[in-house]
C-alpha atoms as a PDB file:
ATOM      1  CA  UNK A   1       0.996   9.963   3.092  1.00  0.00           C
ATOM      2  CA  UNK A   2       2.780   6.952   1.893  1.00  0.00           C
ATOM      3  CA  UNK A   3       6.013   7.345   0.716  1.00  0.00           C
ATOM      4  CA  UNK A   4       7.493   4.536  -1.082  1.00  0.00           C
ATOM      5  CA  UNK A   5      11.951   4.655  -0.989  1.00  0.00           C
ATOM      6  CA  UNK A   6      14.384   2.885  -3.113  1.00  0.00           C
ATOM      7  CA  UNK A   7      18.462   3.439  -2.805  1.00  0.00           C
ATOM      8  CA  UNK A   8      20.163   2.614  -5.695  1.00  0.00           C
ATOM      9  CA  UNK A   9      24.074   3.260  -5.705  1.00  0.00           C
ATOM     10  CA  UNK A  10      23.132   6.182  -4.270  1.00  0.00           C
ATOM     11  CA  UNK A  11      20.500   7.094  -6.161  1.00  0.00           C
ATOM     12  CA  UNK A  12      17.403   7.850  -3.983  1.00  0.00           C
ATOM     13  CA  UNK A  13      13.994   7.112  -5.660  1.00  0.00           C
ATOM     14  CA  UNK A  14      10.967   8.406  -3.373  1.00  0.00           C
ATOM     15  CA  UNK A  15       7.240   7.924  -4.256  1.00  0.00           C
ATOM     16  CA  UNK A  16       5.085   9.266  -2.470  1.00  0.00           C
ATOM     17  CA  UNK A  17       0.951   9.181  -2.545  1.00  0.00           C
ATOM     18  CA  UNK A  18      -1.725  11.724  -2.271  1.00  0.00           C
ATOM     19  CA  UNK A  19      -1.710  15.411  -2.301  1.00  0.00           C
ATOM     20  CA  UNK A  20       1.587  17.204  -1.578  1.00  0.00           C
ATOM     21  CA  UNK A  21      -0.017  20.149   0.685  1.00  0.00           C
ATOM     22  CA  UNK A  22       0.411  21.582   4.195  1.00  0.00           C
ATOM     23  CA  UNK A  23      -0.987  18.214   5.919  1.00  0.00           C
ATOM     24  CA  UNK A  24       1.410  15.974   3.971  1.00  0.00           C
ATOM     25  CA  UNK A  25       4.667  17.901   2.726  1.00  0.00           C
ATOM     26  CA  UNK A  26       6.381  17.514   6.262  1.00  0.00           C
ATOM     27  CA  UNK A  27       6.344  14.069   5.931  1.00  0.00           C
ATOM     28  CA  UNK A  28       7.924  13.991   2.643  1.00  0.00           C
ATOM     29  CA  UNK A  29      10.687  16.756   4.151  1.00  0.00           C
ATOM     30  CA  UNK A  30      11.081  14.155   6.759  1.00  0.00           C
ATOM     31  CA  UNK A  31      11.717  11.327   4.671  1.00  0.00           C
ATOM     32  CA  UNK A  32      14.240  13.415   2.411  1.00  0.00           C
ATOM     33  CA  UNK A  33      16.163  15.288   5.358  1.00  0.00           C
ATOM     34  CA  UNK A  34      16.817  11.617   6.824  1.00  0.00           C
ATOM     35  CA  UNK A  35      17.477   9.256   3.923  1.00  0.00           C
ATOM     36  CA  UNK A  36      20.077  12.302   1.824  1.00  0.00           C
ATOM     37  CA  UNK A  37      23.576  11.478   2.752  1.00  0.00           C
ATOM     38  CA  UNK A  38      26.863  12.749   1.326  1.00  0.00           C
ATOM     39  CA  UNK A  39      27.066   9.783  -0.637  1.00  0.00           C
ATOM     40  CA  UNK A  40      23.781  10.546  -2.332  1.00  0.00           C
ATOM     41  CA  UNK A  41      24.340  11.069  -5.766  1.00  0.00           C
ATOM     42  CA  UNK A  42      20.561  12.199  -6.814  1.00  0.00           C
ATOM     43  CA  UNK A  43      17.545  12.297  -5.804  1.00  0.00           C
ATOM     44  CA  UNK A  44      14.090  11.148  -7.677  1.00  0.00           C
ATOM     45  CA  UNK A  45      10.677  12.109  -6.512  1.00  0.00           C
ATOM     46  CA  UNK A  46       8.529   9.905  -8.739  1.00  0.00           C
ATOM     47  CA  UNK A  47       5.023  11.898  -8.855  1.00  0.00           C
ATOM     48  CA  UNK A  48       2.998   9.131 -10.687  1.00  0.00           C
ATOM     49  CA  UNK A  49       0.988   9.245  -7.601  1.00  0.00           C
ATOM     50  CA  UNK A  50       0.781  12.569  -7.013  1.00  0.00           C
ATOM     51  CA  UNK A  51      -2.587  14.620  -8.070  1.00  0.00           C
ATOM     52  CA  UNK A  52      -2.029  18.085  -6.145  1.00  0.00           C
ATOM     53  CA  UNK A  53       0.948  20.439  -5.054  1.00  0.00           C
ATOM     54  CA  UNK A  54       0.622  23.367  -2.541  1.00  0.00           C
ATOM     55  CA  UNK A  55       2.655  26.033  -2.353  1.00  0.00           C
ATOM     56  CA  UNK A  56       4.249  23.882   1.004  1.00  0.00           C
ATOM     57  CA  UNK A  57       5.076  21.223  -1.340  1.00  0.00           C
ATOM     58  CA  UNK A  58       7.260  23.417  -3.787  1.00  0.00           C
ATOM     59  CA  UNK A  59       9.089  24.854  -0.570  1.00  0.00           C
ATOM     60  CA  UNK A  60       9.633  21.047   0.233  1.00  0.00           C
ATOM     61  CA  UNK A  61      11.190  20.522  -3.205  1.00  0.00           C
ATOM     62  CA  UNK A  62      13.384  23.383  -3.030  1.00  0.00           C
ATOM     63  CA  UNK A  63      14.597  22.714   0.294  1.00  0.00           C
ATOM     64  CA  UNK A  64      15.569  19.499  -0.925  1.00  0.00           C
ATOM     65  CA  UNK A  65      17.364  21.118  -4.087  1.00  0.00           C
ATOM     66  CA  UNK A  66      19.340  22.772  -1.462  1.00  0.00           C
ATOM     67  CA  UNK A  67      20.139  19.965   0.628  1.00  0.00           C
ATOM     68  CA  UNK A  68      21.223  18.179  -2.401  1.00  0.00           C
ATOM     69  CA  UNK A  69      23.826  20.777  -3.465  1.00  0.00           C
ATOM     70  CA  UNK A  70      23.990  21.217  -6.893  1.00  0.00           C
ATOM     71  CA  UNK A  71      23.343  16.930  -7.079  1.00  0.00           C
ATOM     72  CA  UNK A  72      20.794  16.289  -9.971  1.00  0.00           C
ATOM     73  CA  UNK A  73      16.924  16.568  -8.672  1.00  0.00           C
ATOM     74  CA  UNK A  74      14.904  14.425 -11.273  1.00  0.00           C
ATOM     75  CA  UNK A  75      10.516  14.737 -10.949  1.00  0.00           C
ATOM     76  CA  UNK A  76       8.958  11.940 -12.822  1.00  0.00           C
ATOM     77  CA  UNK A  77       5.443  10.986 -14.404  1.00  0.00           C
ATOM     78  CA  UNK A  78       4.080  14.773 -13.292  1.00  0.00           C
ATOM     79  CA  UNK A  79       0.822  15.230 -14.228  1.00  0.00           C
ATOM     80  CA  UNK A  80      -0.536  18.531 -16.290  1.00  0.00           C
ATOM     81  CA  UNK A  81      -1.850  19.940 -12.765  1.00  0.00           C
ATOM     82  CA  UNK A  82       1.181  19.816 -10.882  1.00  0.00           C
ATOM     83  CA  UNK A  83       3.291  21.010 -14.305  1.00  0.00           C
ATOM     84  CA  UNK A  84       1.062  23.976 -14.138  1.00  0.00           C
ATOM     85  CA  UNK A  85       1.931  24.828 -10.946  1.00  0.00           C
ATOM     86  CA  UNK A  86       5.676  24.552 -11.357  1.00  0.00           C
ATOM     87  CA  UNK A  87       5.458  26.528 -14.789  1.00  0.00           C
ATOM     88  CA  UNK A  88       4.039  29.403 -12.527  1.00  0.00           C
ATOM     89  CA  UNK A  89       6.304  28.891  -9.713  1.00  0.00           C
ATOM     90  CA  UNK A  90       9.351  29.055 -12.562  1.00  0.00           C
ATOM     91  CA  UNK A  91      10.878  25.775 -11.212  1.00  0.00           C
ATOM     92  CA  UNK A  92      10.949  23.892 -14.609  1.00  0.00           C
ATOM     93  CA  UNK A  93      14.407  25.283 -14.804  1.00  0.00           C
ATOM     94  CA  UNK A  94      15.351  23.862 -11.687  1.00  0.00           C
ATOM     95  CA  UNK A  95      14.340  20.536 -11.962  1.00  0.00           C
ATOM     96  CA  UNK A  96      15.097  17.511 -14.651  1.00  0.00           C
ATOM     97  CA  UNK A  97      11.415  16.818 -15.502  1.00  0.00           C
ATOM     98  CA  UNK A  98      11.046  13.616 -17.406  1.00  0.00           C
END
């Protein structure tokens, strides 16, 4: 998976590629778990490139809610598949979705 990183003022922009299932969401809890600091003020997964979630890659985005504590978790560009999935999953209230 590529995984494309920006850190703006402490802002951390990720955007990864591909599917988001078992093969590929430890890279992306990787990436997170080493790049979120104390001084990170939010985090940004940018999912314009994005096409499929697993149930792997929720538990990847909640574990990175946590790590954030209580810091803003933004999800961009999402695409109608992967909104299904976190409709059913009830994370839309979790997340800022833009």
């Amino acid at each position: 998976m590529k995984i494309d990183q920006s850190n703006l003022n402490g802002h951390l922009i990720l955007k990864p590629e591909g599917r988001l299932d078992s093969t590929t969401a430890g890279e992306l809890d990787e990436v997170i778990s080493s790049e979120l600091t104390d001084a990170t003020a939010s985090l940004t997964i940018d999912f314009k490139g994005i096409d499929f979630i697993s149930s792997k890659g929720l538990r990847v985005l909640v574990s990175a809610y946590r790590k954030l504590g209580g810091k803003e978790m933004i999800l961009e560009n999402v695409n109608e598949s992967v909104m299904d999935v976190l409709k059913l999953s009830g994370l839309m209230k979790v997340f800022t979705i833009r």
